[in-house]
PDB file of N, CA and C in Angstrom:
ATOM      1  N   UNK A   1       5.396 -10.990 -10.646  1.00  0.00           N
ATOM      2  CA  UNK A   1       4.228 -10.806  -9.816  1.00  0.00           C
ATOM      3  C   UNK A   1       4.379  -9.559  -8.958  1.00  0.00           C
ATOM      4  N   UNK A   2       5.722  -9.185  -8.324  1.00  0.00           N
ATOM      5  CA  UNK A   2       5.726  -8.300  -7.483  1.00  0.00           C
ATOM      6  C   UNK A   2       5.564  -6.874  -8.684  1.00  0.00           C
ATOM      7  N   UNK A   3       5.668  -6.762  -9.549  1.00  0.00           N
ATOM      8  CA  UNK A   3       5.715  -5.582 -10.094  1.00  0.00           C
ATOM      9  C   UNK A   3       3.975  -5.545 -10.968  1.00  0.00           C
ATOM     10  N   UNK A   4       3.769  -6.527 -11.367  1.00  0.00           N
ATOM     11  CA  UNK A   4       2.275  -6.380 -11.375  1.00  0.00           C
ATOM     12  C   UNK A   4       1.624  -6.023  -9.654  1.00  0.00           C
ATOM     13  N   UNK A   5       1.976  -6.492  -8.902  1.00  0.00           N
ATOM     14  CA  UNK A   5       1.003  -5.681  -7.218  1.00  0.00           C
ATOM     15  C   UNK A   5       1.792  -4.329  -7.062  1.00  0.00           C
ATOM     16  N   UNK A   6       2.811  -3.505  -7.915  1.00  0.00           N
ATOM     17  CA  UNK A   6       3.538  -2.350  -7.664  1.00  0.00           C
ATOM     18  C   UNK A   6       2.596  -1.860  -8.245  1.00  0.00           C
ATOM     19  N   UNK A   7       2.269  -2.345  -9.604  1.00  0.00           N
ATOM     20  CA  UNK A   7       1.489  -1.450 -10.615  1.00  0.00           C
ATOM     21  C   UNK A   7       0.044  -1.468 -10.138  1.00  0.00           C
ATOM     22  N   UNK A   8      -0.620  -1.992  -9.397  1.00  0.00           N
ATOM     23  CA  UNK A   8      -1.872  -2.080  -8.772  1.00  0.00           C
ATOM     24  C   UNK A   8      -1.795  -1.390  -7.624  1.00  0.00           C
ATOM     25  N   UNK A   9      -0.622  -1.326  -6.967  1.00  0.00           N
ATOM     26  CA  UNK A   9      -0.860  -0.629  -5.270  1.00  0.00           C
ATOM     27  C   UNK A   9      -0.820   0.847  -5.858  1.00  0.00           C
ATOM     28  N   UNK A  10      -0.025   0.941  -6.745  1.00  0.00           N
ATOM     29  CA  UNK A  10      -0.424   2.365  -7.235  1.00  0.00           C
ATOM     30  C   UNK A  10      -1.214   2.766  -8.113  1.00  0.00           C
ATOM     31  N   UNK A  11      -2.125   2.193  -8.513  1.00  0.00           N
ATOM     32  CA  UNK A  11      -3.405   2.557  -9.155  1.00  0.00           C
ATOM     33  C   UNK A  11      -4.310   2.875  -8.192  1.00  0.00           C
ATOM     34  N   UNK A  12      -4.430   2.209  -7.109  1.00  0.00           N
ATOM     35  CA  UNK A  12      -5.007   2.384  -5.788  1.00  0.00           C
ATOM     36  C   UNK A  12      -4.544   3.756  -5.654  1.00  0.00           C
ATOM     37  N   UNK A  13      -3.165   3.701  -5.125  1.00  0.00           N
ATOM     38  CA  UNK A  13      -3.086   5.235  -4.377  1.00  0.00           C
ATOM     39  C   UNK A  13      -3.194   6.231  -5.553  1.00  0.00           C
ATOM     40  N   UNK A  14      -3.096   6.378  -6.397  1.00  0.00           N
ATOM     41  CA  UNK A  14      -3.644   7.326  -7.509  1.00  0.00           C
ATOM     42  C   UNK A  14      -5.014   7.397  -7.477  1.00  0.00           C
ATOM     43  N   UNK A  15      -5.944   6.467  -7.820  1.00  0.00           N
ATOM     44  CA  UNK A  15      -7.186   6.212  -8.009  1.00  0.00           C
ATOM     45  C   UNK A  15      -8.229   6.715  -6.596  1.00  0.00           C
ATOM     46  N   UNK A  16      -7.599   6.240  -5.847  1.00  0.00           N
ATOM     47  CA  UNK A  16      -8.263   6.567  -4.440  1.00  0.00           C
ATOM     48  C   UNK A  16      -7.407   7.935  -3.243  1.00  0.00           C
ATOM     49  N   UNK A  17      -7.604   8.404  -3.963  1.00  0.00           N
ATOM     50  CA  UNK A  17      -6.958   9.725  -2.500  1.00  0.00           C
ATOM     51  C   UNK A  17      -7.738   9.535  -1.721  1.00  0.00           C
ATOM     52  N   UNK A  18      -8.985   9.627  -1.445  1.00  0.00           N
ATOM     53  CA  UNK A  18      -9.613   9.359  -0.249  1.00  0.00           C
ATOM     54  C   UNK A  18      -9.109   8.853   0.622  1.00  0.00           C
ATOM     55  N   UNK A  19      -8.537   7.425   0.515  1.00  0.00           N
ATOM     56  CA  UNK A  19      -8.146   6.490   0.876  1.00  0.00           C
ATOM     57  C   UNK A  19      -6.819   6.625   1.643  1.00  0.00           C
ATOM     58  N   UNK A  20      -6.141   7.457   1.692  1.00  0.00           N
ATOM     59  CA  UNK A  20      -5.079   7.517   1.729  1.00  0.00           C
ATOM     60  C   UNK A  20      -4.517   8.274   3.455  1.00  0.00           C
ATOM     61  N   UNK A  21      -3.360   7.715   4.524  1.00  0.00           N
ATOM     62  CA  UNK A  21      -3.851   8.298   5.989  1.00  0.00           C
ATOM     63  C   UNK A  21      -3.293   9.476   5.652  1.00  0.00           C
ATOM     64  N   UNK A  22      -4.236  10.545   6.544  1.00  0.00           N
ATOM     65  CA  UNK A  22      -3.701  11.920   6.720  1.00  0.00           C
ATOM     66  C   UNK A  22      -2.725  12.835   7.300  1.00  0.00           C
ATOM     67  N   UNK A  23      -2.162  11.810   8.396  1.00  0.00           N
ATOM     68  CA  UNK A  23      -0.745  11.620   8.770  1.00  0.00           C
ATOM     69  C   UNK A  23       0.243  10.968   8.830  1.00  0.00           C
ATOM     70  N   UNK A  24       1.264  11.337   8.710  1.00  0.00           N
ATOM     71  CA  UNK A  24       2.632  10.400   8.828  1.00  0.00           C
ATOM     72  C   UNK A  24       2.527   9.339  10.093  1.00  0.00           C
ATOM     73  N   UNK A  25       2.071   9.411  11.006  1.00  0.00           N
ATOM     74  CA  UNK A  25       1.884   8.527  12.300  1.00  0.00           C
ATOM     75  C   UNK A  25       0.796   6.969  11.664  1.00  0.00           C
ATOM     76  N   UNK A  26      -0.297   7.909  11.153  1.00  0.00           N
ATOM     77  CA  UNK A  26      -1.116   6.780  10.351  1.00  0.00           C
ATOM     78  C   UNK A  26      -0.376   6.035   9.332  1.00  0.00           C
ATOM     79  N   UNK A  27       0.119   6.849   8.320  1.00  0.00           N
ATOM     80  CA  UNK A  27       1.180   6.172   7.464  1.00  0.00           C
ATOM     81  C   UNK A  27       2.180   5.094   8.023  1.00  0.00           C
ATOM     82  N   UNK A  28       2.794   5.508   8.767  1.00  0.00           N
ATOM     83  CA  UNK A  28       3.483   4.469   9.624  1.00  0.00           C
ATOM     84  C   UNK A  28       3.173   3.409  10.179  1.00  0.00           C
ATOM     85  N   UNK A  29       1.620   3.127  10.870  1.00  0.00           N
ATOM     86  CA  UNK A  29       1.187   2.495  11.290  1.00  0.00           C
ATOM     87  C   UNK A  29       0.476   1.543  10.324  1.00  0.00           C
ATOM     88  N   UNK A  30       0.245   1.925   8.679  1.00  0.00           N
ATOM     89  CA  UNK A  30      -0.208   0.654   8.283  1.00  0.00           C
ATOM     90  C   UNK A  30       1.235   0.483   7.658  1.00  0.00           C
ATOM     91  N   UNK A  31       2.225   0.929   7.325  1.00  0.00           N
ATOM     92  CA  UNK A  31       3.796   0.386   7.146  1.00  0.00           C
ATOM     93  C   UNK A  31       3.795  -0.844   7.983  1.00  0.00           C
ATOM     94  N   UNK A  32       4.004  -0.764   9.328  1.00  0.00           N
ATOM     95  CA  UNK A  32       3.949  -1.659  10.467  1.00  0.00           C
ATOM     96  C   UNK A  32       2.928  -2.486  10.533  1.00  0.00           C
ATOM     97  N   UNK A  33       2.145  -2.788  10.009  1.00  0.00           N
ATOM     98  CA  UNK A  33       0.840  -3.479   9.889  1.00  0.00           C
ATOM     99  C   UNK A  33       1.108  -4.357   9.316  1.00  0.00           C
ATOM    100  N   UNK A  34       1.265  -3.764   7.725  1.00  0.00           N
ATOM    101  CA  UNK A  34       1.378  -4.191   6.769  1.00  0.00           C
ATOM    102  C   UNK A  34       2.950  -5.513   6.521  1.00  0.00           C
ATOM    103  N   UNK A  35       3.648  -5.210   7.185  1.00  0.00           N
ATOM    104  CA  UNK A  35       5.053  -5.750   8.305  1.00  0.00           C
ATOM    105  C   UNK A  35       4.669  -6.954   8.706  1.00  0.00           C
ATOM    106  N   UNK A  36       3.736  -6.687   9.564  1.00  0.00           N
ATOM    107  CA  UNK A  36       3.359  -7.982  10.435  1.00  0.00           C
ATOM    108  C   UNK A  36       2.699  -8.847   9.344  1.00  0.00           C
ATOM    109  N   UNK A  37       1.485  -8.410   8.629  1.00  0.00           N
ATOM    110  CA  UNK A  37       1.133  -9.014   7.984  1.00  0.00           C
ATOM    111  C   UNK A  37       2.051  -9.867   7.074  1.00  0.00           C
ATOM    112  N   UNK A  38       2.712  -9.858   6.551  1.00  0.00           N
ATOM    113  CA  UNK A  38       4.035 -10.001   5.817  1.00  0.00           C
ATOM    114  C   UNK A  38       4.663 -11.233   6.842  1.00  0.00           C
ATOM    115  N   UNK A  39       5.037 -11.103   7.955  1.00  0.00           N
ATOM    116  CA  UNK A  39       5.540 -12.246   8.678  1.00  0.00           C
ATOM    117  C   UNK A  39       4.710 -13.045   9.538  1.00  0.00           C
ATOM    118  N   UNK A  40       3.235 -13.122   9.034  1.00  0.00           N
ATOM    119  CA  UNK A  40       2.307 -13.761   9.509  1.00  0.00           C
ATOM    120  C   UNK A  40       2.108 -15.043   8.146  1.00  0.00           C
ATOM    121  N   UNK A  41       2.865 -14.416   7.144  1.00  0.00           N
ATOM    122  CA  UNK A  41       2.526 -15.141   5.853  1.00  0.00           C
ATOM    123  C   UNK A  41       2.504 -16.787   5.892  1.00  0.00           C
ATOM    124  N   UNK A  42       4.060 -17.224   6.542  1.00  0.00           N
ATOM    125  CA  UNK A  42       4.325 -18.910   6.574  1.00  0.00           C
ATOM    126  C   UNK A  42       3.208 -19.336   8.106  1.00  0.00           C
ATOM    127  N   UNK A  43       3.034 -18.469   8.425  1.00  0.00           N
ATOM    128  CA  UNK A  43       1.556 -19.545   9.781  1.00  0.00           C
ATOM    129  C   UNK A  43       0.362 -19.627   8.990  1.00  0.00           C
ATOM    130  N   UNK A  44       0.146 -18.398   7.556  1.00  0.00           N
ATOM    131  CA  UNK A  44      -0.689 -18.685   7.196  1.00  0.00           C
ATOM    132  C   UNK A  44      -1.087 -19.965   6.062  1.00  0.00           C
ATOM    133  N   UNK A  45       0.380 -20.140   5.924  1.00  0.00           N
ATOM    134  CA  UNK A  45       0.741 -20.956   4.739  1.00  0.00           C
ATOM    135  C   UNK A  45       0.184 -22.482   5.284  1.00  0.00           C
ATOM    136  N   UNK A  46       0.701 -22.634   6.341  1.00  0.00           N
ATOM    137  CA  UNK A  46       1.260 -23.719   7.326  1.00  0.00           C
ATOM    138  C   UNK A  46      -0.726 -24.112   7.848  1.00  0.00           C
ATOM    139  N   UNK A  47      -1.576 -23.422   7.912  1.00  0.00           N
ATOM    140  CA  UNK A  47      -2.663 -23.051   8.358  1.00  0.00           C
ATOM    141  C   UNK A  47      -3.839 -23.612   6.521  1.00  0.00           C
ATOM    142  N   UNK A  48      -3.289 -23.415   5.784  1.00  0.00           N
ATOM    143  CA  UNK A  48      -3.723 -23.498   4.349  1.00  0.00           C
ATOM    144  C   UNK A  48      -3.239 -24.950   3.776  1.00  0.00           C
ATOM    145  N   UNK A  49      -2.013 -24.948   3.893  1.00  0.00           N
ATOM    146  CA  UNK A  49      -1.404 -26.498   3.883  1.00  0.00           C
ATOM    147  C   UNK A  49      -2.258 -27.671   4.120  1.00  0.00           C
ATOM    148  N   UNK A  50      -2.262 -27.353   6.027  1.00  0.00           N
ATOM    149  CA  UNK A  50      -3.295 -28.643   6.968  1.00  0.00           C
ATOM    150  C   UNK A  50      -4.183 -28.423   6.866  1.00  0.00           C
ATOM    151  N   UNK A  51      -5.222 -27.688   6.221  1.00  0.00           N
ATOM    152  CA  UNK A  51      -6.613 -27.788   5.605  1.00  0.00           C
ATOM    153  C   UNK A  51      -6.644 -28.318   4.435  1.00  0.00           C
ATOM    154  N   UNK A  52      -5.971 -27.999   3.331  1.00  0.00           N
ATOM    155  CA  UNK A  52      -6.283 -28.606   2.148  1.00  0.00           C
ATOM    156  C   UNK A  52      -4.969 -29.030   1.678  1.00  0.00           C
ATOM    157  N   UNK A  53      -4.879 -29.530   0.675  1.00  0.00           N
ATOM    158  CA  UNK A  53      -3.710 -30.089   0.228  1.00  0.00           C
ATOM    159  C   UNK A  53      -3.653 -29.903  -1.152  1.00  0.00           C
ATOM    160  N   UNK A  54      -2.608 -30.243  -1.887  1.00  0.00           N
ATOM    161  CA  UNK A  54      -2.829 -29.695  -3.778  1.00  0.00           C
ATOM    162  C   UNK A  54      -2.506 -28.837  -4.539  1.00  0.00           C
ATOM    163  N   UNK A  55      -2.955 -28.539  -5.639  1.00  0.00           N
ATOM    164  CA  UNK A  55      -2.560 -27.139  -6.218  1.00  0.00           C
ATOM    165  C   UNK A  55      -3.940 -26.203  -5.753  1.00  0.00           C
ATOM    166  N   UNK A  56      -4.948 -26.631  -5.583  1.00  0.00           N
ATOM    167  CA  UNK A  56      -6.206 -25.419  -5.336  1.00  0.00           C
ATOM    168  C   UNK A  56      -5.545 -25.108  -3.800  1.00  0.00           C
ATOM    169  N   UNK A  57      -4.936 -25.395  -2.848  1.00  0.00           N
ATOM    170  CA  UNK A  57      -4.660 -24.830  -1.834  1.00  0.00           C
ATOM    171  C   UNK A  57      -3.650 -24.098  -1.848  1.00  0.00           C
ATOM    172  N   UNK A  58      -2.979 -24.127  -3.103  1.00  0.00           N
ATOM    173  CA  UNK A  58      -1.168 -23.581  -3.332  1.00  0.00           C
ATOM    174  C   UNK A  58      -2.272 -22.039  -4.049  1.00  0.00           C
ATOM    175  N   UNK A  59      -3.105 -22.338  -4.823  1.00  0.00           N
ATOM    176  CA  UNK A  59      -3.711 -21.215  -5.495  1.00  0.00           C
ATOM    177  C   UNK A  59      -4.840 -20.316  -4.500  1.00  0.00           C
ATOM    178  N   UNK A  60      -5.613 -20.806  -3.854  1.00  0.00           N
ATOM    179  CA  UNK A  60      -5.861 -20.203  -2.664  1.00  0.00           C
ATOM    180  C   UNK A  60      -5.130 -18.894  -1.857  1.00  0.00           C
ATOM    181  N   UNK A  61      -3.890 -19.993  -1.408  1.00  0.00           N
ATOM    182  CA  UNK A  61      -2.893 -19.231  -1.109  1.00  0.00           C
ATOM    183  C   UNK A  61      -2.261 -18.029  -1.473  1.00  0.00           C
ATOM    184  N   UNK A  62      -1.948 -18.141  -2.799  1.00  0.00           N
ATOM    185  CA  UNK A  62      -1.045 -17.521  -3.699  1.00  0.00           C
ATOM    186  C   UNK A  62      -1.946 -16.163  -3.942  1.00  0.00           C
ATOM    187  N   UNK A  63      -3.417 -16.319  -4.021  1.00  0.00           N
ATOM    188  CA  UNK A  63      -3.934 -15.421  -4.467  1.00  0.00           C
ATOM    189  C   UNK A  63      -5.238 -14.947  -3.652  1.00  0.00           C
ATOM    190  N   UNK A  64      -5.557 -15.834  -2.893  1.00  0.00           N
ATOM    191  CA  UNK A  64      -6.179 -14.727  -1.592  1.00  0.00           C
ATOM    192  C   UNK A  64      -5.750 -14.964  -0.443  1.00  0.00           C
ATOM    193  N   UNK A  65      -4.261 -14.810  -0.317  1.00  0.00           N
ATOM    194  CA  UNK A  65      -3.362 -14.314   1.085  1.00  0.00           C
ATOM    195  C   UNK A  65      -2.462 -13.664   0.497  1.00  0.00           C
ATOM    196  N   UNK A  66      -1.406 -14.440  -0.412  1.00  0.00           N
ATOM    197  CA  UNK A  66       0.125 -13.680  -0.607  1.00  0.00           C
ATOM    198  C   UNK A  66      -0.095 -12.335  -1.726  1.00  0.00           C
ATOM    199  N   UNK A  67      -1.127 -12.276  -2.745  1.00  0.00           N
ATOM    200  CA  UNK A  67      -0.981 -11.275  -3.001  1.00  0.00           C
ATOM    201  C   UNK A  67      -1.581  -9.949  -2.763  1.00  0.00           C
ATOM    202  N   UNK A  68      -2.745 -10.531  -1.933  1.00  0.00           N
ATOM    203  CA  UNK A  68      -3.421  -9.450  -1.478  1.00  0.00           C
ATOM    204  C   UNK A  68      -2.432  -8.921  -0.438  1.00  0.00           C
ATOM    205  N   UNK A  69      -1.273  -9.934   0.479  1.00  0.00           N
ATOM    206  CA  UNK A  69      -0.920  -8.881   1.237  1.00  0.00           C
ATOM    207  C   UNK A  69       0.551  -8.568   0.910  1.00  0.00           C
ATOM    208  N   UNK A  70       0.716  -8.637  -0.444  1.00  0.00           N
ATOM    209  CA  UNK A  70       2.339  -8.052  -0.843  1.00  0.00           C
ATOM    210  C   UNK A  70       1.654  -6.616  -1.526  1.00  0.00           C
ATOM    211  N   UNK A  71       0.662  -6.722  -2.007  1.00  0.00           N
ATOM    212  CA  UNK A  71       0.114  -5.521  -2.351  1.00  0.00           C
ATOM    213  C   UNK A  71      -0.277  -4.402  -1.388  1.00  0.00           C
ATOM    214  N   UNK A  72      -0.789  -4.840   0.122  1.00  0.00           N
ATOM    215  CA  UNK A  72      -0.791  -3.783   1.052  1.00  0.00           C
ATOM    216  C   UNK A  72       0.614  -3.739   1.391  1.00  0.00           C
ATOM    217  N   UNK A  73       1.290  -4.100   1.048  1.00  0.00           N
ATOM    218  CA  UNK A  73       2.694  -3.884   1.575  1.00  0.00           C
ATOM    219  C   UNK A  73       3.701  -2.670   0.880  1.00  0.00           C
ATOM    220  N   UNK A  74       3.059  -2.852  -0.320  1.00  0.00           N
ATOM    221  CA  UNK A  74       3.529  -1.643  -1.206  1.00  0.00           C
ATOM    222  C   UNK A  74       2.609  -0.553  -1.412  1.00  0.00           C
ATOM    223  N   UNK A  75       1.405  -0.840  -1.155  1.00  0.00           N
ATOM    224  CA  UNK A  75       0.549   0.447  -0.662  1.00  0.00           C
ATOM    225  C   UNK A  75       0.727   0.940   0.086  1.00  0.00           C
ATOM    226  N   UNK A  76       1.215   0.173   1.406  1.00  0.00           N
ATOM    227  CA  UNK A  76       1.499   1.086   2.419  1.00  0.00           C
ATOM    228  C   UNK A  76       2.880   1.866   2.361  1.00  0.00           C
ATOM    229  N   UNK A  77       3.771   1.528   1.683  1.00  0.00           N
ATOM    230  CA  UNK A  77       5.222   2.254   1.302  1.00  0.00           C
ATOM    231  C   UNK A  77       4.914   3.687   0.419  1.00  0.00           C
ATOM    232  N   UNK A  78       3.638   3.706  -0.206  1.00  0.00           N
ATOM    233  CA  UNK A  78       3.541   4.297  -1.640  1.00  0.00           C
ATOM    234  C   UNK A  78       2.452   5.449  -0.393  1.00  0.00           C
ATOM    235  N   UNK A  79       1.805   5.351   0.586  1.00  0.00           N
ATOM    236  CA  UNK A  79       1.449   5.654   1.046  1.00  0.00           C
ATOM    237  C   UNK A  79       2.303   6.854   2.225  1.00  0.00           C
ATOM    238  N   UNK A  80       3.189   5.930   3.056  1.00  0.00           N
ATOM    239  CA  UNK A  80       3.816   6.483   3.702  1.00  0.00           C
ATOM    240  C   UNK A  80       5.078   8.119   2.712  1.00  0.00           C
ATOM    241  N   UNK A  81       5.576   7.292   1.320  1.00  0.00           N
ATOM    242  CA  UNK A  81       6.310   8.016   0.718  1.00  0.00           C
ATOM    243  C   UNK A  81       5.219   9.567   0.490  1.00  0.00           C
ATOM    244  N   UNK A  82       4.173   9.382   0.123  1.00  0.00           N
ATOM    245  CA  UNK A  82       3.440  10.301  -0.449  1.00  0.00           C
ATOM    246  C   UNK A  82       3.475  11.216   0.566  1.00  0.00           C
ATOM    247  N   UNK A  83       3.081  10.763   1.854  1.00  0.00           N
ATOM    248  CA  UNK A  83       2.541  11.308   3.399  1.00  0.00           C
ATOM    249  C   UNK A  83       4.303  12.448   3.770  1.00  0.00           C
ATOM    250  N   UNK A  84       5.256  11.547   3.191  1.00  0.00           N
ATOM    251  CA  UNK A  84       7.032  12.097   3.539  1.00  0.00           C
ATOM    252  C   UNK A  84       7.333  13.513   2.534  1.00  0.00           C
ATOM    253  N   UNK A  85       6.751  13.092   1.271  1.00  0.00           N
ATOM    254  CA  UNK A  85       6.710  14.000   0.182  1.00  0.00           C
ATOM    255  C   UNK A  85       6.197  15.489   0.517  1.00  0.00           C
ATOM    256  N   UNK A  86       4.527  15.233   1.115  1.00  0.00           N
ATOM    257  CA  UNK A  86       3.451  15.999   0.695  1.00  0.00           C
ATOM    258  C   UNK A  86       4.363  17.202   2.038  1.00  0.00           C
ATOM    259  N   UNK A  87       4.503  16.472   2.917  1.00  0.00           N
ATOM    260  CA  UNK A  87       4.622  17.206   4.352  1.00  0.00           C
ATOM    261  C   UNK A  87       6.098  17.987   3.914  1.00  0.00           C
ATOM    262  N   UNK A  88       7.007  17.575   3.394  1.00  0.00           N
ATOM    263  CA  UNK A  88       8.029  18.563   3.437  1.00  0.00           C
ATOM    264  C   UNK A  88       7.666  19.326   2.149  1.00  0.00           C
ATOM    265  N   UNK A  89       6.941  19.495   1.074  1.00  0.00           N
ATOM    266  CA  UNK A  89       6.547  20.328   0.357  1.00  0.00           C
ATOM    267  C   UNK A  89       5.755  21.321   0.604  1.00  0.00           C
ATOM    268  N   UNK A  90       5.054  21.076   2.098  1.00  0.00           N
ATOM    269  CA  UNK A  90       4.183  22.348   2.791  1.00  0.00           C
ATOM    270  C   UNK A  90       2.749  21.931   2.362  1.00  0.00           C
ATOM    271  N   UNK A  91       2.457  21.371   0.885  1.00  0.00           N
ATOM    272  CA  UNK A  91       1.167  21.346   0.383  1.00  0.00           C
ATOM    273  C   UNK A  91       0.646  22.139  -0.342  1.00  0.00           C
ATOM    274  N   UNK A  92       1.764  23.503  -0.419  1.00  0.00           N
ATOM    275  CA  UNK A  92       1.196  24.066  -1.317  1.00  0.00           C
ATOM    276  C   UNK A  92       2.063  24.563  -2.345  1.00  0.00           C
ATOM    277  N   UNK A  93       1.906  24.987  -3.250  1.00  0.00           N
ATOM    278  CA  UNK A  93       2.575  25.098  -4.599  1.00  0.00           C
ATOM    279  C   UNK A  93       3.527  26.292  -4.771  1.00  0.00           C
ATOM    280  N   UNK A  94       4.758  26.311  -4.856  1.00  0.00           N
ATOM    281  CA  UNK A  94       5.790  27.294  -5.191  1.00  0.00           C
ATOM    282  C   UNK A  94       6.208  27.926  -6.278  1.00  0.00           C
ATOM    283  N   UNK A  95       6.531  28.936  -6.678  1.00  0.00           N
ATOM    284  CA  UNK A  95       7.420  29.358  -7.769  1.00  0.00           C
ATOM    285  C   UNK A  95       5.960  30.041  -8.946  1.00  0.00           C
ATOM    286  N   UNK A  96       6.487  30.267  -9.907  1.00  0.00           N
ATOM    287  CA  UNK A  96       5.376  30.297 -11.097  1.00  0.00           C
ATOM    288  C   UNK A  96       5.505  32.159 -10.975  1.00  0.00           C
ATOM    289  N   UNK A  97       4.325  32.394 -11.811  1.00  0.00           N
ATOM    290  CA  UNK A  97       3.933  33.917 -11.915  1.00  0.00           C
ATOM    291  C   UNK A  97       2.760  33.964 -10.621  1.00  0.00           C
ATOM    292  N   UNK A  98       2.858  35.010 -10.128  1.00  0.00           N
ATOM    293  CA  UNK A  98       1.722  35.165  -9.382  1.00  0.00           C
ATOM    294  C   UNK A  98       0.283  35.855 -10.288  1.00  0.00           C
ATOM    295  N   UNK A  99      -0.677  35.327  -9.717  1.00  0.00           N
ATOM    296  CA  UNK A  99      -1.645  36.021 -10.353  1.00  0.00           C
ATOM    297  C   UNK A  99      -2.646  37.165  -9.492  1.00  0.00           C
ATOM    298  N   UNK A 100      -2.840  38.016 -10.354  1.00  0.00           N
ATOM    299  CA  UNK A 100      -3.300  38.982  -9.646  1.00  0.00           C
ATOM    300  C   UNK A 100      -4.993  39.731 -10.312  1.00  0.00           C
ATOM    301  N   UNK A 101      -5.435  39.988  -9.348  1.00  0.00           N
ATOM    302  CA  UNK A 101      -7.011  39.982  -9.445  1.00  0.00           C
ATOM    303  C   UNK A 101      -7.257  41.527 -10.396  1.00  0.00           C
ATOM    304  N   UNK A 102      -7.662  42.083 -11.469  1.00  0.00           N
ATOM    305  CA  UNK A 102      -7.704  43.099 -12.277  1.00  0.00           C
ATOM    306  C   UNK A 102      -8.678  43.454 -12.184  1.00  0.00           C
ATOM    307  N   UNK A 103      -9.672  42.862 -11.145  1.00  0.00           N
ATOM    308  CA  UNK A 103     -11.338  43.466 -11.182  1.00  0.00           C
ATOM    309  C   UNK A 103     -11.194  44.465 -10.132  1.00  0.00           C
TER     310      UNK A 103
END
């Protein structure tokens, strides 16, 4: 499961640049978000439990809480890495032939 939400958090961040924060501070901050969310998981469990009981509450669970938020969890890593990448590469492109204007 965790590598099927790897292969989805990064279809996202491929698919959506838009989407993606424009600074490392933002980056960080849904890292940390995304954190909490993550150790909010067993109150939410515990919260899902004493409402319903069964396998439809185990599936509930499983699939609109735990994987929606193991997946921002690796979006936000795939996010922050990109944000670590882009910034010490400058952004812009090195090396090659230069090209030069003949008109």
């Amino acid at each position: 499961m965790y590598v099927g939400l790897g292969a989805i958090a990064l279809w996202v961040y491929v698919r959506l640049p838009g989407r993606r924060p424009q600074t490392i501070a933002r980056a960080m901050a849904h890292v940390v978000l995304s954190f909490a969310l993550v150790l909010v998981l067993p109150v939410a469990l515990a919260v899902v439990v004493s409402v319903a009981t069964g396998r439809s509450a185990m599936l509930f669970f499983v699939v609109g809480v735990l994987m929606p938020a193991l997946c921002y969890l690796l979006l936000s890593w795939f996010w922050l890495l990109g944000r670590v990448v882009g910034d010490l590469g400058g952004g812009t492109p090195r090396g090659g032939h230069p090209v030069t204007n003949s008109r």
